[in-house]
Protein backbone atom coordinates (compact mmCIF):
# COMPACT_ATOMS: atom_id res chain seq x y z
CA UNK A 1 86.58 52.71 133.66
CA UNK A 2 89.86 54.66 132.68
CA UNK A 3 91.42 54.80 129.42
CA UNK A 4 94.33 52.37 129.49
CA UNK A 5 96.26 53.52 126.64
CA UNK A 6 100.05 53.02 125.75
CA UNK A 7 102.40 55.71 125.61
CA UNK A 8 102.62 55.43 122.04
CA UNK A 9 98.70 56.07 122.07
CA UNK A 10 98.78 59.36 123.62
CA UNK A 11 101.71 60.35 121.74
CA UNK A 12 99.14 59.88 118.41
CA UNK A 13 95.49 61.44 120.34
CA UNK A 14 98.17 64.68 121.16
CA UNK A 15 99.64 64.44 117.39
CA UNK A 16 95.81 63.91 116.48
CA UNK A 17 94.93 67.19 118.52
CA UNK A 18 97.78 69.55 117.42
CA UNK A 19 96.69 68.97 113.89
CA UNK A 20 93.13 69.51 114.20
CA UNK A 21 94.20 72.26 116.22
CA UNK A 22 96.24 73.85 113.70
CA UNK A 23 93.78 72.97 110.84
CA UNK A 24 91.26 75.34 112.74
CA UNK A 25 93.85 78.02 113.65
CA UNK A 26 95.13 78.34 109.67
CA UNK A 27 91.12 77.81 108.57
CA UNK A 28 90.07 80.64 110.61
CA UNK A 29 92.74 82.79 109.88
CA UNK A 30 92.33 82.43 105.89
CA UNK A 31 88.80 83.25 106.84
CA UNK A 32 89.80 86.34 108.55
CA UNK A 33 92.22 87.20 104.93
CA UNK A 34 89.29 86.96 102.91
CA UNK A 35 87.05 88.87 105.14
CA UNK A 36 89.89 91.42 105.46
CA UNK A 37 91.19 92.02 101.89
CA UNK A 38 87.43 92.14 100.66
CA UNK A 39 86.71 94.98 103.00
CA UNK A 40 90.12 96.40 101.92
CA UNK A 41 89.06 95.93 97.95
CA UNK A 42 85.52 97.35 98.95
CA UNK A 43 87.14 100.65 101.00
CA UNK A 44 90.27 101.27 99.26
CA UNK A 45 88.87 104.84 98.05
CA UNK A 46 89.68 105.49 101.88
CA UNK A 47 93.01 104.51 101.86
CA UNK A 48 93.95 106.27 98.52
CA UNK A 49 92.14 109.58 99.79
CA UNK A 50 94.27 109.46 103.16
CA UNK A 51 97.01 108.98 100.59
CA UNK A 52 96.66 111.80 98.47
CA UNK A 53 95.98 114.16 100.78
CA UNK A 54 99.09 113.52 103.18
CA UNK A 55 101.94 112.45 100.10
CA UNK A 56 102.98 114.89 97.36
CA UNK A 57 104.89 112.36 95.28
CA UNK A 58 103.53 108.84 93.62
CA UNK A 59 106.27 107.08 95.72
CA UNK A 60 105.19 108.47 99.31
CA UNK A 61 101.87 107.75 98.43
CA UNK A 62 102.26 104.16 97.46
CA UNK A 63 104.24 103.93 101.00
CA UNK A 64 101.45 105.66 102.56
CA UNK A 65 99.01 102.81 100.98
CA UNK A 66 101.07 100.28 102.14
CA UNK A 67 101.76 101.08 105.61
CA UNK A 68 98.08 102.28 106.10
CA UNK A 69 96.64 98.60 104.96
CA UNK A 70 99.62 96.96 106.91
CA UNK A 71 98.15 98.87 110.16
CA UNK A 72 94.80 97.86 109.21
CA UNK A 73 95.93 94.27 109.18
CA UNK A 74 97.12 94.41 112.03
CA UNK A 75 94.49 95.77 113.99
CA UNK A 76 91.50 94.29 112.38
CA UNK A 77 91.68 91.20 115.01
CA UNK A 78 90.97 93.23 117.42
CA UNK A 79 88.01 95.38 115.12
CA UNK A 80 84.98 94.42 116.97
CA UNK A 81 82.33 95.84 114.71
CA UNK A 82 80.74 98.38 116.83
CA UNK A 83 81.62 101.19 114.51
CA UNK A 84 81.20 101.39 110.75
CA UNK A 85 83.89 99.96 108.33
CA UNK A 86 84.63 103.00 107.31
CA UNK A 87 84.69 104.46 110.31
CA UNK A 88 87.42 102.38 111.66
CA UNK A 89 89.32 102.38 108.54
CA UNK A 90 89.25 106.57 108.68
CA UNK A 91 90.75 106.15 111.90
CA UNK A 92 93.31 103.80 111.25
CA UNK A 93 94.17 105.40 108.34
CA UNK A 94 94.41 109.35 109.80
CA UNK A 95 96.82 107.82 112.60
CA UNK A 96 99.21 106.56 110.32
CA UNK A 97 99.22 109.35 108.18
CA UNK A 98 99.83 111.39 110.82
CA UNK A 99 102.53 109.39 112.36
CA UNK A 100 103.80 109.31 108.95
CA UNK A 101 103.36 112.97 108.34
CA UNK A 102 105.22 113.76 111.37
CA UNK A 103 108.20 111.44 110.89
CA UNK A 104 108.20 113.27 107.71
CA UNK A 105 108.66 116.27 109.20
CA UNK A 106 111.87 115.19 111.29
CA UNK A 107 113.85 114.14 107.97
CA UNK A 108 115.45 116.65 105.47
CA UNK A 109 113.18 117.73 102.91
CA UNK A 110 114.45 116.02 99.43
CA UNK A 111 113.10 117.82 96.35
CA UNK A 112 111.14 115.62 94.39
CA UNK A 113 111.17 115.84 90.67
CA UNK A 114 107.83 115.01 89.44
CA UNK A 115 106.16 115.35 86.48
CA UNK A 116 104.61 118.60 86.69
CA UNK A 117 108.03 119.90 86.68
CA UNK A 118 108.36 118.91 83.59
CA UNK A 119 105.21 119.66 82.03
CA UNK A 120 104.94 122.33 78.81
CA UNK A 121 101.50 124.17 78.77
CA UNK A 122 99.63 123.65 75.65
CA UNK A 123 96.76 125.70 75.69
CA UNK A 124 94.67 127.31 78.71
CA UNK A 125 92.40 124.42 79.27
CA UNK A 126 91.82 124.66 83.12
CA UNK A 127 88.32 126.17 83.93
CA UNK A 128 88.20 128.63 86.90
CA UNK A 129 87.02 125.50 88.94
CA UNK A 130 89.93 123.45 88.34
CA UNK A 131 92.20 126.37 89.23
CA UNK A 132 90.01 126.61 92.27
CA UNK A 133 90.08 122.86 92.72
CA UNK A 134 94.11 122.65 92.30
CA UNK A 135 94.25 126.17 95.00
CA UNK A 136 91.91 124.34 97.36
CA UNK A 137 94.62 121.21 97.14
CA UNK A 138 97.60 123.82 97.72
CA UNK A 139 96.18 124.97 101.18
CA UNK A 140 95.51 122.04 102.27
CA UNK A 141 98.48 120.30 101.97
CA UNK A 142 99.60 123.48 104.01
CA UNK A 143 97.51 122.34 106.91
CA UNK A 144 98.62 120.66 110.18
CA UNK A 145 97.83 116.48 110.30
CA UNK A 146 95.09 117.10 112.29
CA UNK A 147 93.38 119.91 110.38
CA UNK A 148 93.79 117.87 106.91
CA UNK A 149 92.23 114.83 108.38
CA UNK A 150 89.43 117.15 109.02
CA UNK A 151 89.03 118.87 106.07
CA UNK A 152 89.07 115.62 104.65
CA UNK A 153 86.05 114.01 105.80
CA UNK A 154 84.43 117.06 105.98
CA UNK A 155 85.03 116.94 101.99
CA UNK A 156 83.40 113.26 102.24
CA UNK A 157 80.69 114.51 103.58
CA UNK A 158 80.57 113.02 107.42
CA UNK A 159 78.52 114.44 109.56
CA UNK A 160 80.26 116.39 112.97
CA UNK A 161 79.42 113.35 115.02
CA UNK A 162 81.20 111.00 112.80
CA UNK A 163 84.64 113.00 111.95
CA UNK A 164 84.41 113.53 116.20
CA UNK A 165 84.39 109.44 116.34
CA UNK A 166 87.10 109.23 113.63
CA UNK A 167 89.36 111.66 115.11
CA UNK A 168 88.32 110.55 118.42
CA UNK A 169 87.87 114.77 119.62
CA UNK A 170 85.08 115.93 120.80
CA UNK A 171 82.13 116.90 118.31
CA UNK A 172 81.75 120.62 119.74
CA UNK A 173 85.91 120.73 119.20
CA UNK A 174 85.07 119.63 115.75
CA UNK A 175 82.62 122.65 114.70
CA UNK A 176 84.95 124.92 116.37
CA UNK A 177 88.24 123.55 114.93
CA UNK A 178 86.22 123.26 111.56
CA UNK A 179 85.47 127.07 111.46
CA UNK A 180 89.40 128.06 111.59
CA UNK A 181 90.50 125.56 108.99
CA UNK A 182 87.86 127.90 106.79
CA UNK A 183 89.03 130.92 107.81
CA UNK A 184 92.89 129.25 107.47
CA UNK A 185 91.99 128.00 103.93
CA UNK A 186 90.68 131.25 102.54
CA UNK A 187 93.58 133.15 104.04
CA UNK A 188 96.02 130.76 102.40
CA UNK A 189 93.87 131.06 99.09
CA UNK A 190 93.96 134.52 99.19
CA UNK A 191 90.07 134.36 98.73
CA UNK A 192 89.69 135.84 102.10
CA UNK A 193 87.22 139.00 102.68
């Protein structure tokens, strides 16, 4: 026994279907926005070390931030948990940079003002390490994309195997590449012996 419905009948099951089609679509996807900007809130530290380390100015980094999370939105459908959080967001984060760092490069260099500029030294406050600290900053921002991305999460503490994951190069590649960003860094310190 078939269903024997009027057209105006099927008109309202489809109408009925779209909707409850929809209302699952728009429920899931406000699922996913939670799930997403709570990782996001959780990890931002990620994002704003990326940040710093690739942008010299409050502006660029602020763009950074914004384009990095927008690339994370965008690809978190298609996260499929097999890696850490923080994993993925490394490497999400490093690309965009890097993109970002080389678009950079293309454009004219405009010479921010920035506070510093503008800053009148008090005293001699700075300990040796906070020269040190400020030195170690200097060189690095003097690194290629690739080399600051390492230095990076070698700063964070990641193991070999994970900065290899992140950076998706080999883990041998890593120790060697690792051991000439030293040797780099202490040349462009002017610490080297």
């Amino acid at each position: 026994m078939g269903l024997n419905l009027p057209f105006a009948d099927l008109e309202l099951l489809f109408f009925i279907y779209s909707c409850n089609f929809w209302l699952v679509y728009l429920t899931n996807t406000l699922i996913l926005e939670q799930e997403f900007l709570q990782i996001i809130q959780k990890n931002q530290g990620i994002i704003h070390k990326v940040s710093n380390i690739y942008c010299d100015t409050d502006d660029d980094r602020r763009d950074l931030f914004q384009e990095i999370v927008a690339q994370l939105w965008k690809s978190y459908p298609n996260f499929r948990k097999e890696s850490k959080v923080s994993t993925w967001m490394y490497r999400v984060a490093l690309n965009t940079a890097i993109t970002s760092f080389k678009k950079s490069k293309r454009r004219p260099d405009h010479n921010h003002l920035t506070y510093e500029n503008f800053q009148i030294e008090d005293e001699k406050y700075d300990t040796e390490t906070e020269e040190n600290i400020k030195l170690l900053h200097k060189a690095i921002k003097q690194l290629s994309g690739i080399e600051k991305s390492i230095v990076l999460l070698f700063l964070e503490n990641k193991k070999y195997e994970e900065i290899a994951e992140i950076t998706g190069i080999t883990q041998n590649y890593v120790r060697v590449k690792m051991n000439r960003i030293k040797k780099k860094l202490k040349k462009l310190m002017g610490t080297e012996e």
